[in-house]
Protein backbone atom coordinates (compact mmCIF):
# COMPACT_ATOMS: atom_id res chain seq x y z
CA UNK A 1 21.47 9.35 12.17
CA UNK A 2 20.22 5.69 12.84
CA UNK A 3 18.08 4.06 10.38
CA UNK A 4 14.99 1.98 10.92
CA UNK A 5 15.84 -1.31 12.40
CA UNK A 6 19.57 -0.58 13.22
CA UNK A 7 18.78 -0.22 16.81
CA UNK A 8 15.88 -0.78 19.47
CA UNK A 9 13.68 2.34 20.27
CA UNK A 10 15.17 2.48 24.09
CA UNK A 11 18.70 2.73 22.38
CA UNK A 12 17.97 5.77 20.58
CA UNK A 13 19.19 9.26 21.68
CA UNK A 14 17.41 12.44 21.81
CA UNK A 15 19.62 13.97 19.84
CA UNK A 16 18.85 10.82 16.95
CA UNK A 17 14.99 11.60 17.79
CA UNK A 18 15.60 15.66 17.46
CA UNK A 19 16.70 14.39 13.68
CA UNK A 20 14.39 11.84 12.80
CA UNK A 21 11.55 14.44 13.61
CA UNK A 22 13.25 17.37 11.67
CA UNK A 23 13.87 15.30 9.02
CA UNK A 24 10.08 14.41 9.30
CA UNK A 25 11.36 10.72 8.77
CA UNK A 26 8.38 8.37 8.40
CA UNK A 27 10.77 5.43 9.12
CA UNK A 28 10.87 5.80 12.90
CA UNK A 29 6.92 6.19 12.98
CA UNK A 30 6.19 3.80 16.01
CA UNK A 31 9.36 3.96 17.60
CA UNK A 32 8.33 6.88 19.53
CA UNK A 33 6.45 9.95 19.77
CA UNK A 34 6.86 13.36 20.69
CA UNK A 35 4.92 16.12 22.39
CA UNK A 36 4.79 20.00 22.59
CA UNK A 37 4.70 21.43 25.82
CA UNK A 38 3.38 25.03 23.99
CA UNK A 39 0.45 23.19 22.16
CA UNK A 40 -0.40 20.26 24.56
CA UNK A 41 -0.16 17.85 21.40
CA UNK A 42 1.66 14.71 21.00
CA UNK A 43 2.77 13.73 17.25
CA UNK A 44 4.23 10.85 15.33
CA UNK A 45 7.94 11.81 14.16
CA UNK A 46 6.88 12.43 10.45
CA UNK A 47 4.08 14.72 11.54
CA UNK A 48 3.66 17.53 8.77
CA UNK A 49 3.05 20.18 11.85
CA UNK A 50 4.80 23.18 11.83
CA UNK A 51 8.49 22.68 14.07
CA UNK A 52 8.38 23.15 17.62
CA UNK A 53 11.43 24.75 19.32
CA UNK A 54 13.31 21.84 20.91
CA UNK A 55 13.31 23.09 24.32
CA UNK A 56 9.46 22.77 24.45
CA UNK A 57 9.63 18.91 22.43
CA UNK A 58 9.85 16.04 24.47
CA UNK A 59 10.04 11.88 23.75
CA UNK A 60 7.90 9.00 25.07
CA UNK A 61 7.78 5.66 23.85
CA UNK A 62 3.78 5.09 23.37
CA UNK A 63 0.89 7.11 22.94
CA UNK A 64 0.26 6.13 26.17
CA UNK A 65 3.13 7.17 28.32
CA UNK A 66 2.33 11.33 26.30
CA UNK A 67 -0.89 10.55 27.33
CA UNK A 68 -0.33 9.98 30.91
CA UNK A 69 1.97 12.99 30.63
CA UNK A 70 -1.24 15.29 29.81
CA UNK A 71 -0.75 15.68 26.27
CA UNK A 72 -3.33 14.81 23.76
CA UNK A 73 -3.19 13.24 20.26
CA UNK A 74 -2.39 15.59 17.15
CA UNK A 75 -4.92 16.27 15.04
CA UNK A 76 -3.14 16.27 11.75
CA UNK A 77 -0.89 13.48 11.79
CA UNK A 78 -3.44 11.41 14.47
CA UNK A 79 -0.53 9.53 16.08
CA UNK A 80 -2.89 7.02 18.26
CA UNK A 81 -4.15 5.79 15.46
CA UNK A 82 -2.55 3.43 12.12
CA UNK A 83 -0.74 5.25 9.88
CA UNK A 84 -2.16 6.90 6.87
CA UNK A 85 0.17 4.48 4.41
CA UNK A 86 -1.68 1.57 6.52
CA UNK A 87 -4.86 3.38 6.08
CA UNK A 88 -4.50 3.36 2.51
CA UNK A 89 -3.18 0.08 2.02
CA UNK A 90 -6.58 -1.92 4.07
CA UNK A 91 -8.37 0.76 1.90
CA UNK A 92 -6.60 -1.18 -1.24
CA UNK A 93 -7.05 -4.71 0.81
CA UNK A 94 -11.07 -3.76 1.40
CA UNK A 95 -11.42 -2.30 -2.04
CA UNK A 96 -9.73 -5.60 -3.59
CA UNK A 97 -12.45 -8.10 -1.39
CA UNK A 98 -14.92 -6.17 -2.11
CA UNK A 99 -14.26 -6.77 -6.61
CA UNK A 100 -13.47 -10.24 -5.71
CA UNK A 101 -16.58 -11.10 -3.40
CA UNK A 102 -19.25 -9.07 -5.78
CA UNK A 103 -21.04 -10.74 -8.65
CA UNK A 104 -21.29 -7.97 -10.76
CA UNK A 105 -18.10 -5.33 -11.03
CA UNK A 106 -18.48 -2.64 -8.92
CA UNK A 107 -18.32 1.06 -10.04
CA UNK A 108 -15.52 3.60 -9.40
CA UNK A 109 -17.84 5.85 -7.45
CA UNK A 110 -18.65 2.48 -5.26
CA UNK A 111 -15.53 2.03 -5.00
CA UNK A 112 -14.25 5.06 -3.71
CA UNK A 113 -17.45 5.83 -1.54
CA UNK A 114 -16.14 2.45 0.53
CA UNK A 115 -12.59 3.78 0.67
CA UNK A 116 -13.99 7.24 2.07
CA UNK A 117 -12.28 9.01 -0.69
CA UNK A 118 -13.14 10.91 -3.85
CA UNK A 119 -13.02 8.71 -7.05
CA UNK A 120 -10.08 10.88 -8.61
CA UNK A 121 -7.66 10.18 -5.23
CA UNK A 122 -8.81 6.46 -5.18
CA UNK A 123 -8.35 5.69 -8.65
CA UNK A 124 -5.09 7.14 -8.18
CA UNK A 125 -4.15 5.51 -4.58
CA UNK A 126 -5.63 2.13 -6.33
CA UNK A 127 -3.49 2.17 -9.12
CA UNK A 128 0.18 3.17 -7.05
CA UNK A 129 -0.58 0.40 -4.72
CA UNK A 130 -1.49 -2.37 -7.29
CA UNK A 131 -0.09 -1.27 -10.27
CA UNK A 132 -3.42 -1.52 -12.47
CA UNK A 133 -6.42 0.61 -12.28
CA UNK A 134 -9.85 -0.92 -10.40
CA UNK A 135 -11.29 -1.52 -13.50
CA UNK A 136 -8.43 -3.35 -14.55
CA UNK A 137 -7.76 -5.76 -11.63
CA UNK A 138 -11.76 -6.31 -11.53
CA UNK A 139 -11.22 -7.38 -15.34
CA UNK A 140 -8.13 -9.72 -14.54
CA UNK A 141 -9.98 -11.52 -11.64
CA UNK A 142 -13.02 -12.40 -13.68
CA UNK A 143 -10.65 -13.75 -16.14
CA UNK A 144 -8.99 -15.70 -13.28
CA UNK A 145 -12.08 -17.07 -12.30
CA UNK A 146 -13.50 -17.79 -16.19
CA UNK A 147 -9.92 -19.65 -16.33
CA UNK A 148 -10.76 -21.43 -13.10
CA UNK A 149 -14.21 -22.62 -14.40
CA UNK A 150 -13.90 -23.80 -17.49
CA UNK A 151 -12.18 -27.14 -17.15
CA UNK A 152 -15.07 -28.05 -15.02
CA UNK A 153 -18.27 -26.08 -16.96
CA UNK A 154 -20.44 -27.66 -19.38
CA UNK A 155 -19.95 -24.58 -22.06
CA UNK A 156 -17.71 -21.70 -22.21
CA UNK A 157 -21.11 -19.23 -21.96
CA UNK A 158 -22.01 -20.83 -18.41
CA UNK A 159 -18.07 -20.42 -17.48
CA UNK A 160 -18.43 -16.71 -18.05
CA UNK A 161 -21.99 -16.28 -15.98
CA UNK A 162 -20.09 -17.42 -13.61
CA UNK A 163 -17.52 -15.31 -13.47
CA UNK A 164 -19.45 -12.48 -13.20
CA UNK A 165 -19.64 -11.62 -16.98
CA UNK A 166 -23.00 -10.04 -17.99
CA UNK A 167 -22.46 -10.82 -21.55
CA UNK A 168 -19.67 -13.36 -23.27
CA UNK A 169 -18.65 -10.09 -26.11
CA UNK A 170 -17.73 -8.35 -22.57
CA UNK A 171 -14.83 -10.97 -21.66
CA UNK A 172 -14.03 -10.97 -25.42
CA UNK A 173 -13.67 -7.34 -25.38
CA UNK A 174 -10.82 -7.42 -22.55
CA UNK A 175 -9.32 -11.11 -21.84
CA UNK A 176 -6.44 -11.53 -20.24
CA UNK A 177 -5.98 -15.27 -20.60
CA UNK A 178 -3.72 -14.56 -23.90
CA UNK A 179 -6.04 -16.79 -26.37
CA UNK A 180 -10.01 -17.12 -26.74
CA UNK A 181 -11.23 -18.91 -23.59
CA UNK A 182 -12.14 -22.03 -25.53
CA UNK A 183 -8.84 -22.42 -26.27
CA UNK A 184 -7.72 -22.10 -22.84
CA UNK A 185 -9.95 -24.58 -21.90
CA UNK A 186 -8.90 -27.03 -24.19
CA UNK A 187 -4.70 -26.23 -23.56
CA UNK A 188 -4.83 -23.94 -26.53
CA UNK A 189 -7.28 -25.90 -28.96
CA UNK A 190 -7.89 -23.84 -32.34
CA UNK A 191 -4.32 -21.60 -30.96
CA UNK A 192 -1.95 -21.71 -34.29
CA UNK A 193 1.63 -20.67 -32.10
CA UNK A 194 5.00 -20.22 -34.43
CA UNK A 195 8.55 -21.17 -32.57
CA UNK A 196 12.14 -21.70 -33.62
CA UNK A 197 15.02 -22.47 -31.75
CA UNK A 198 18.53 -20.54 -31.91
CA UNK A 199 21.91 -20.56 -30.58
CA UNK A 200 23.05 -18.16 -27.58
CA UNK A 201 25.55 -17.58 -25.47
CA UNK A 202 23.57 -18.91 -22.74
CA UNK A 203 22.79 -22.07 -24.58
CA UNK A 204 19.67 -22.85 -26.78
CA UNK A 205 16.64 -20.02 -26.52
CA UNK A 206 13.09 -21.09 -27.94
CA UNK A 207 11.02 -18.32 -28.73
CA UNK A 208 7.25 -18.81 -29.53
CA UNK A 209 4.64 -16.73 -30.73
CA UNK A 210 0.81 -15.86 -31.88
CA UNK A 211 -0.57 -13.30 -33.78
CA UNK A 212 -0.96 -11.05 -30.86
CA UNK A 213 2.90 -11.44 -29.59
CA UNK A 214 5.34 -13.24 -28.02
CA UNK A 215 3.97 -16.12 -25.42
CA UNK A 216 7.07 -18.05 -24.59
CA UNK A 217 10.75 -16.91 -24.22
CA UNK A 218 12.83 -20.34 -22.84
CA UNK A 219 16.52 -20.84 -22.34
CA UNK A 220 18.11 -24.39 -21.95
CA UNK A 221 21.04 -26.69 -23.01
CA UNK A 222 18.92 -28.60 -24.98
CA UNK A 223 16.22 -27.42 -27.90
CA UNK A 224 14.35 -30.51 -27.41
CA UNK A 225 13.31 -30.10 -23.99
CA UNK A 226 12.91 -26.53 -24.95
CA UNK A 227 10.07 -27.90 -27.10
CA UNK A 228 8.75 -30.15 -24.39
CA UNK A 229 8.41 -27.41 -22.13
CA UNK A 230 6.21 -25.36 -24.98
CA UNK A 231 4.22 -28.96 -25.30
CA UNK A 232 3.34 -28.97 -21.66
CA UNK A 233 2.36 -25.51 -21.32
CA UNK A 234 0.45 -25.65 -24.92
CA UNK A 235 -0.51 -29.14 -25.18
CA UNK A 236 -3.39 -29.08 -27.61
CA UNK A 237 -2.04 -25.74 -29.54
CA UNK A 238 -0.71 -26.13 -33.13
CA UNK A 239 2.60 -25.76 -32.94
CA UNK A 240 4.50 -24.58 -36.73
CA UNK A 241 7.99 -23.52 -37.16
CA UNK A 242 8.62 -19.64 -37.53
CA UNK A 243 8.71 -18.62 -41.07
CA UNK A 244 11.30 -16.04 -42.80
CA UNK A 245 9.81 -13.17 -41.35
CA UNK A 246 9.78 -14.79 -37.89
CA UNK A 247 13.92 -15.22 -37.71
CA UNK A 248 13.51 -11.08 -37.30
CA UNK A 249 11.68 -11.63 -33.81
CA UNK A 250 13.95 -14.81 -33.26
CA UNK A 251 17.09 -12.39 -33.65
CA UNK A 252 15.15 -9.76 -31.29
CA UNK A 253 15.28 -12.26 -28.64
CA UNK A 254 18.80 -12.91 -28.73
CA UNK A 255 19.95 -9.59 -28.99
CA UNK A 256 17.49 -9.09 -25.84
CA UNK A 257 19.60 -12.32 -24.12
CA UNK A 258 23.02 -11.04 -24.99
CA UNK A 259 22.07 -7.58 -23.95
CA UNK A 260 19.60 -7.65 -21.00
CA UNK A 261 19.68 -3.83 -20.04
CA UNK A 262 18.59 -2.86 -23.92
CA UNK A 263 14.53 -1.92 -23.95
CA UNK A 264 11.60 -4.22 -24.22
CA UNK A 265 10.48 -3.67 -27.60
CA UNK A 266 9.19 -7.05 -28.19
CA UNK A 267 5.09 -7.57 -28.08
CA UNK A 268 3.97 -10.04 -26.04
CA UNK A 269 0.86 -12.23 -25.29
CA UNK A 270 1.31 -12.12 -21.29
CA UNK A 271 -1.30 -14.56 -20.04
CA UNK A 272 -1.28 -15.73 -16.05
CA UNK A 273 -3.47 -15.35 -13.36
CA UNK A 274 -4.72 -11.87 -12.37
CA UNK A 275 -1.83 -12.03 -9.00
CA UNK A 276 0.88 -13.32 -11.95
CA UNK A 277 0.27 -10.33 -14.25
CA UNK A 278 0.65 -8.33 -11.41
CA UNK A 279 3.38 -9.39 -10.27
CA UNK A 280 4.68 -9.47 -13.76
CA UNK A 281 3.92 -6.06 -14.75
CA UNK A 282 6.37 -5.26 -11.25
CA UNK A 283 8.95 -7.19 -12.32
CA UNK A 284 9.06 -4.68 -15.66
CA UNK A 285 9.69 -2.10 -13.42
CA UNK A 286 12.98 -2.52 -11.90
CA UNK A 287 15.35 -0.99 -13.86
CA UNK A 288 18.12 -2.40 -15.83
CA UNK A 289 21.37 -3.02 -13.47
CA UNK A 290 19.20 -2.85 -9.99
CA UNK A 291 17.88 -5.73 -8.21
CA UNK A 292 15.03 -6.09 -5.98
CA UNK A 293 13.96 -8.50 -3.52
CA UNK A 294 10.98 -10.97 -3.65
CA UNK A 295 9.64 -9.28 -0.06
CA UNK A 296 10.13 -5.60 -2.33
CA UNK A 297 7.52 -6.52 -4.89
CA UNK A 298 5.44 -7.77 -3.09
CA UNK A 299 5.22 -4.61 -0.98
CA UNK A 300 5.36 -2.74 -4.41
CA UNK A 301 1.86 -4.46 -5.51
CA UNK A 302 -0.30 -4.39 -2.17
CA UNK A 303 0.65 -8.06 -0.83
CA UNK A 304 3.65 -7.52 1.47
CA UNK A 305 2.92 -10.67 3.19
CA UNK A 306 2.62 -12.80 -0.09
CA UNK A 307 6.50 -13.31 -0.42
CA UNK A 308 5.88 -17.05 -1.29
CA UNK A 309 3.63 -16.50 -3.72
CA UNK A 310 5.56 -13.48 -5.66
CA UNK A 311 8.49 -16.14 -5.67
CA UNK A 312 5.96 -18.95 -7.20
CA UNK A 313 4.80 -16.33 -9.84
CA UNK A 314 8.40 -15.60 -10.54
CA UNK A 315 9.04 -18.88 -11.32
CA UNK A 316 5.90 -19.20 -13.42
CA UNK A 317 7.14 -17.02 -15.57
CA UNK A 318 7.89 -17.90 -19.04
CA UNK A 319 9.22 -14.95 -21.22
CA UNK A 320 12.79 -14.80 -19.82
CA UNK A 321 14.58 -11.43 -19.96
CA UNK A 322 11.59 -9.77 -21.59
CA UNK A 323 9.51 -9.83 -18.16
CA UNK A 324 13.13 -9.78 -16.18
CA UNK A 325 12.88 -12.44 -13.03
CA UNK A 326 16.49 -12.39 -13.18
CA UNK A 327 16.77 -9.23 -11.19
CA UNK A 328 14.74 -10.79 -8.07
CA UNK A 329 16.73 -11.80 -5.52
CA UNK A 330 17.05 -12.91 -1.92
CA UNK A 331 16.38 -9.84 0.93
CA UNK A 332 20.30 -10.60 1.73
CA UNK A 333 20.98 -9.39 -1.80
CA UNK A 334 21.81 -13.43 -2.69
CA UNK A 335 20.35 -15.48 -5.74
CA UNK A 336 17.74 -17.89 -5.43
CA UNK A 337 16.22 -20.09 -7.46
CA UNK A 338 16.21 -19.35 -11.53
CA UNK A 339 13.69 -20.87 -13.64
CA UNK A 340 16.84 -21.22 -16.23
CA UNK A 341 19.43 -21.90 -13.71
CA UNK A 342 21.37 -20.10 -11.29
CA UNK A 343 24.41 -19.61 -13.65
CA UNK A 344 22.16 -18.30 -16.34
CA UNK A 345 20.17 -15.68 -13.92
CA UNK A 346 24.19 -14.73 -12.63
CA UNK A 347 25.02 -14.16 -16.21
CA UNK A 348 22.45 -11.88 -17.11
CA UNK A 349 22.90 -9.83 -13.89
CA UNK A 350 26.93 -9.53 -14.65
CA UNK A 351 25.91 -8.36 -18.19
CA UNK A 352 23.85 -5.27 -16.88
CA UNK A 353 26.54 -4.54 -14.14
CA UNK A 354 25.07 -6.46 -11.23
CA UNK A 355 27.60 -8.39 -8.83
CA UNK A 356 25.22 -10.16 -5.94
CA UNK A 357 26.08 -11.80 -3.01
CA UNK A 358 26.84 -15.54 -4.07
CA UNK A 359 24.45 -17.96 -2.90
């Protein structure tokens, strides 16, 4: 049977429609409908309805040609109307303005009264589209806006107001910027963050860390500019070399780098914006030896038109192989651009199995 996209909706046959709407196939949804001479009804091919016998289906290309034929729309799967996946996704989009736009976080029951849902189904609908609960995201974006603020506040505390925070022990209770906010502020001020260098196969690998995990995984040919790069992402931190028990996590890493597919075990202090972590926590997803494209997660966490920006938050990433950016690639299957190179993002795809197109 044809798949989606492989040919134009005048090319298709009946007999390819008779499949796509036993098959119930969601994929030609607005390629055609179909009505029932026996019920009067018109339905989109992936209408749950009970089968009609084929002699009594027929095809038209819009709602409007069935229509004009003297059938009205079905009930069930309302085929004159958006779909219910793009029903549920602007319910996502509207849900996501409306935490963004309101001072104060709104409640679950708010929430889901907006969406036209019960809170159980939105909370779940919420958190398959985005990936985090609504509690969760609201929590991100006021830290996204607190991280936004305070270079230009006069105190942390006013930063917070104005972000939406009732109290400061409430952003203390959940940040998400990986270090106090002051710290932030002041490129990680009063932030004591452990590193060493080692040896790979894929060159040099600097791994840093604070007391709540791992912040910074970097690969390179050189351990100096390794260190730069920590500098200019932690310019005010103090910086120490790891200690005894820190070679352990350093020899984590490595065995992480030479074997890519092996679990995640590592903790890690995953800062970002609210859209990063998202995007982030996505990446984590795709298993070991699969690839996905750039335009795939950003479908996967609400955005599908924010390609760009999952590609900018892919390269923003810095904990290589533990949040795995190396198995993104282009929507023809080919590698783009690597944070750590294209040979080193190649490597680490042949070493869980994966053979992509070459750029």
């Amino acid at each position: 049977m044809p798949t989606l996209g492989t040919v134009s909706p005048a090319d298709l046959s009946d007999a390819a429609r008779h499949a796509a709407v036993a098959a119930r196939d969601g994929a030609f949804d607005g390629r055609f409908v179909y009505s029932v001479r026996s019920t009067g009804v018109y339905c989109r091919p992936s209408c749950p309805s009970r089968a009609a016998l084929p002699r009594n289906v027929a095809f038209h290309a819009t709602c409007e040609a069935a229509e004009a034929a003297g059938f009205r729309p079905c009930r069930r799967c309302r085929p004159d109307e958006a779909s219910r996946e793009t029903r549920r996704a602007e319910a996502v989009a509207r849900a996501c303005r409306l935490i963004d736009e309101s001072e104060t976080a709104p409640t679950l029951d708010d929430l889901a009264h907006a969406a036209g849902m019960s809170p159980f189904h939105f909370h779940r609908l919420f958190k398959a589209a985005i990936g985090v609960t609504p509690r969760a995201y609201g929590s991100a974006r006021r830290a996204e806006r607190v991280a936004k603020a305070l270079p230009g506040a006069a105190s942390v505390t006013e930063a917070l107001y104005e972000a939406g925070y009732g109290a400061a022990s409430r952003f203390y209770a959940g940040a998400r910027l990986g270090m106090t906010p002051a710290a932030y502020r002041k490129g990680g001020a009063g932030e004591t963050i452990r590193f060493a260098v080692a040896a790979c196969s894929l060159g040099a690998v600097l791994v840093a860390a604070t007391t709540r995990g791992v912040c910074a995984i970097l690969l390179g040919d050189e351990p100096d500019a390794l260190l730069r790069d920590l500098e200019d992402r932690f310019p005010n931190a103090a910086l120490a070399g790891g200690d005894e028990g820190f070679a352990a996590l350093v020899a984590q890493v490595v065995g992480l780098v030479e074997t890519p597919s092996r679990p995640v075990s590592l903790p890690l202090d995953i800062g970002g914006t609210a859209f990063q972590q998202r995007v982030w926590e996505a990446l984590r997803t795709i298993p070991a030896g699969t690839t996905a494209s750039y335009a795939e997660i950003a479908a996967r966490i609400g955005t599908p038109a924010a390609v760009r920006a999952v590609a900018r938050a892919c390269g923003a990433n810095a904990l290589a192989v533990a949040i795995p950016c190396h198995r993104v690639v282009r929507a023809d299957g080919a590698l783009s651009g690597y944070r750590w190179g294209i040979d080193r993002k190649r490597a680490l795809l042949a070493r869980e199995g994966v053979e992509p197109v070459k750029a």
